[in-house]
C-alpha atoms as a PDB file:
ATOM      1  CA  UNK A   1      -3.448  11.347  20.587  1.00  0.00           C
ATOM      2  CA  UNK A   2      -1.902   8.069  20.196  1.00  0.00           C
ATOM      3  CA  UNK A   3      -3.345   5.081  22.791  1.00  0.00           C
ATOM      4  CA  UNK A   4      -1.636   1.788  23.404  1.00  0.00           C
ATOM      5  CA  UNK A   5      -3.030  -1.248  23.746  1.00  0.00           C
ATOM      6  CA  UNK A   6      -4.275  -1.141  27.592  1.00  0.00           C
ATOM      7  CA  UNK A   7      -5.400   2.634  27.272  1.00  0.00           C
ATOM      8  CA  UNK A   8      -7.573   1.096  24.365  1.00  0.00           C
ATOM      9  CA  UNK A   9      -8.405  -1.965  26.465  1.00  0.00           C
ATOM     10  CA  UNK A  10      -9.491   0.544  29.685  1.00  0.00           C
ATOM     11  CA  UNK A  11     -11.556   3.027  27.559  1.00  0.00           C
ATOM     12  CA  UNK A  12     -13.495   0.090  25.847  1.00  0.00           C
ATOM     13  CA  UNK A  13     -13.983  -1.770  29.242  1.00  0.00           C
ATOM     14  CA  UNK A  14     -15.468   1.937  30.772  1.00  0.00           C
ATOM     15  CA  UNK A  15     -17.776   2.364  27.293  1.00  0.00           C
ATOM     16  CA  UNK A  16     -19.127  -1.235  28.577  1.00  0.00           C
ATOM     17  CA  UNK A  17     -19.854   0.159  31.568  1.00  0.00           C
ATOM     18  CA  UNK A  18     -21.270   3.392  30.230  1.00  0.00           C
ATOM     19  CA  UNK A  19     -23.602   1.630  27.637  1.00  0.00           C
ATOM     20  CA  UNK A  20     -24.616  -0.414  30.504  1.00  0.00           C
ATOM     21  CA  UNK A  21     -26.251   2.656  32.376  1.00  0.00           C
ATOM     22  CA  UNK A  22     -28.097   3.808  29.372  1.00  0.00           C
ATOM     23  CA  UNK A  23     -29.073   7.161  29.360  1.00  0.00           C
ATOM     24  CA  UNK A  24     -27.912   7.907  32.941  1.00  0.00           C
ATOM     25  CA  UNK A  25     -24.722   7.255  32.595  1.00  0.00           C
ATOM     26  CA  UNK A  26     -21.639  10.463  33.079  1.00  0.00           C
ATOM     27  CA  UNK A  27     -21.101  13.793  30.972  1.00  0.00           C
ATOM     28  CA  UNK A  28     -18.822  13.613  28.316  1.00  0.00           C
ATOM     29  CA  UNK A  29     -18.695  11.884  24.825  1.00  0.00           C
ATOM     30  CA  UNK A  30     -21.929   9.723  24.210  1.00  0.00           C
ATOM     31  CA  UNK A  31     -21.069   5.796  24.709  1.00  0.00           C
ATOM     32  CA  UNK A  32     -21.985   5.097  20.964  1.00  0.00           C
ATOM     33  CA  UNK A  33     -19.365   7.771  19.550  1.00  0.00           C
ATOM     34  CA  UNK A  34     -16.911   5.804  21.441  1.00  0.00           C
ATOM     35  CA  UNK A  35     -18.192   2.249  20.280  1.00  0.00           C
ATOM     36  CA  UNK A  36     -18.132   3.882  16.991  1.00  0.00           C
ATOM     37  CA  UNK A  37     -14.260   5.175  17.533  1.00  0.00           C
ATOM     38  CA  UNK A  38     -13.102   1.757  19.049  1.00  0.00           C
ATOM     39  CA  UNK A  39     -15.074  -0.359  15.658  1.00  0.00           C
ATOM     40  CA  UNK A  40     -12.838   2.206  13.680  1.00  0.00           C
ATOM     41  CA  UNK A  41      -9.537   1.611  15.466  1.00  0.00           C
ATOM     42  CA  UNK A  42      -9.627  -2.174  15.331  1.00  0.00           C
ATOM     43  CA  UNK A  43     -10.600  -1.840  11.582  1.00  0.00           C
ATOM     44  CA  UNK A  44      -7.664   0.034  10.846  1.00  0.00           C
ATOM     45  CA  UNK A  45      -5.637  -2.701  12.917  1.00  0.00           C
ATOM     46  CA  UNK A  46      -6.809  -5.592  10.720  1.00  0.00           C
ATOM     47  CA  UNK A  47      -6.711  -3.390   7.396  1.00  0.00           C
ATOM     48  CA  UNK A  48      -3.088  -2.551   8.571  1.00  0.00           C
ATOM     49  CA  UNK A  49      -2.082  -6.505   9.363  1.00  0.00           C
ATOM     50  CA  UNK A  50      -3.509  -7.135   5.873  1.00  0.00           C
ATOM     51  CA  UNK A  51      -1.712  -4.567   3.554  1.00  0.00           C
ATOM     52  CA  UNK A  52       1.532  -5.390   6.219  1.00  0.00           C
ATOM     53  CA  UNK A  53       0.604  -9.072   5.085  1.00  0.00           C
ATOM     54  CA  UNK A  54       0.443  -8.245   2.007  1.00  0.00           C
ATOM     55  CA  UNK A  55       3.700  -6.779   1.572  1.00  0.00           C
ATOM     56  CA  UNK A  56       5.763  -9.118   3.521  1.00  0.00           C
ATOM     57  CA  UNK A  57       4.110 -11.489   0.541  1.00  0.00           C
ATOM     58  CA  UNK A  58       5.265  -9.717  -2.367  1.00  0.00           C
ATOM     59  CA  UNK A  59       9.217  -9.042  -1.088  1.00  0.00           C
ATOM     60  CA  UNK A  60       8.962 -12.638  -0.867  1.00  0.00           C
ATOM     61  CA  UNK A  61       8.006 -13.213  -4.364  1.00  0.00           C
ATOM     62  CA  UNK A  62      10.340 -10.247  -5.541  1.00  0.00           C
ATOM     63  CA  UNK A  63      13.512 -11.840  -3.458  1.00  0.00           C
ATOM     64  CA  UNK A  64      12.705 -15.559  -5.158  1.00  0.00           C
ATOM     65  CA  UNK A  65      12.496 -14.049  -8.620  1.00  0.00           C
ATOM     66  CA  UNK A  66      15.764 -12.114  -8.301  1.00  0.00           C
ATOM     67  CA  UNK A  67      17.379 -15.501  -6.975  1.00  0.00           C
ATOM     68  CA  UNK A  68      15.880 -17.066  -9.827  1.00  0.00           C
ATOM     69  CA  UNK A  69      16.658 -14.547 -12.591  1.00  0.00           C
ATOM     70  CA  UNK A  70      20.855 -14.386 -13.261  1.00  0.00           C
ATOM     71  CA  UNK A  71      21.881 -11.235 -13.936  1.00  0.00           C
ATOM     72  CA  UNK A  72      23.399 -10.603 -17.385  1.00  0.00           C
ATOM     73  CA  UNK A  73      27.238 -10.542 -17.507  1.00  0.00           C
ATOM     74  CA  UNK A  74      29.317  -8.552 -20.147  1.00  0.00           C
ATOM     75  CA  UNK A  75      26.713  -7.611 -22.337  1.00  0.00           C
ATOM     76  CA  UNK A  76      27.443  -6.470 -26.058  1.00  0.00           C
ATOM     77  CA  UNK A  77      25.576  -3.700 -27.387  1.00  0.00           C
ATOM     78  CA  UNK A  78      25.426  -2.631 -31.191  1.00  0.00           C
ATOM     79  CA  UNK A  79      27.461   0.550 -30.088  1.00  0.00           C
ATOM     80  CA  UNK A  80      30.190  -1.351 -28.580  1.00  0.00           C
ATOM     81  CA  UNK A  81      30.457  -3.369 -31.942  1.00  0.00           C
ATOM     82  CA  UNK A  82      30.546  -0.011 -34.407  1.00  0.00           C
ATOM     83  CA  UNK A  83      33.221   1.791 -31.860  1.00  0.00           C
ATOM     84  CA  UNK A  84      35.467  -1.877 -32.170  1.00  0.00           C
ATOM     85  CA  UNK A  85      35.548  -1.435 -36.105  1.00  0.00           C
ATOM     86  CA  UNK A  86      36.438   2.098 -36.356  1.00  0.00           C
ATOM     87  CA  UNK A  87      39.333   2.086 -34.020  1.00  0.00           C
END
């Protein structure tokens, strides 16, 4: 299951709540699973904005070095120079 960014925002706000109660608080998935769940999600956000960082970084430095670099015109090769003398 996918969540957005307020379905995140409401199940963090309710785990508040829930480790708030202590041991009292409602059936269901204990309140430090989900703490441990939501400190996994937002590590995968920043490791994602880094390696997305990252990448947006090295087109950058692949675009200036193609500007940079010409690109060879009409280029003789040793084969081209044998099949001009036999002719």
């Amino acid at each position: 299951m996918i969540l957005d960014a307020n379905q995140l925002a409401a199940l963090r706000q309710r785990n508040d709540e829930e480790v708030r109660k202590g041991n009292n608080g409602t059936h269901g998935y204990p309140a430090q699973t989900i703490q441990s769940l939501l400190h996994t999600v937002e590590a995968l956000k920043k490791e994602k904005r880094k390696w997305k960082k990252l990448a947006q970084a090295r087109g950058k430095a692949l675009e200036k070095s193609a500007i940079s670099q010409p690109e060879p015109t009409d280029t003789i090769r040793p084969t081209d120079i044998r099949h001009r003398h036999e002719k």
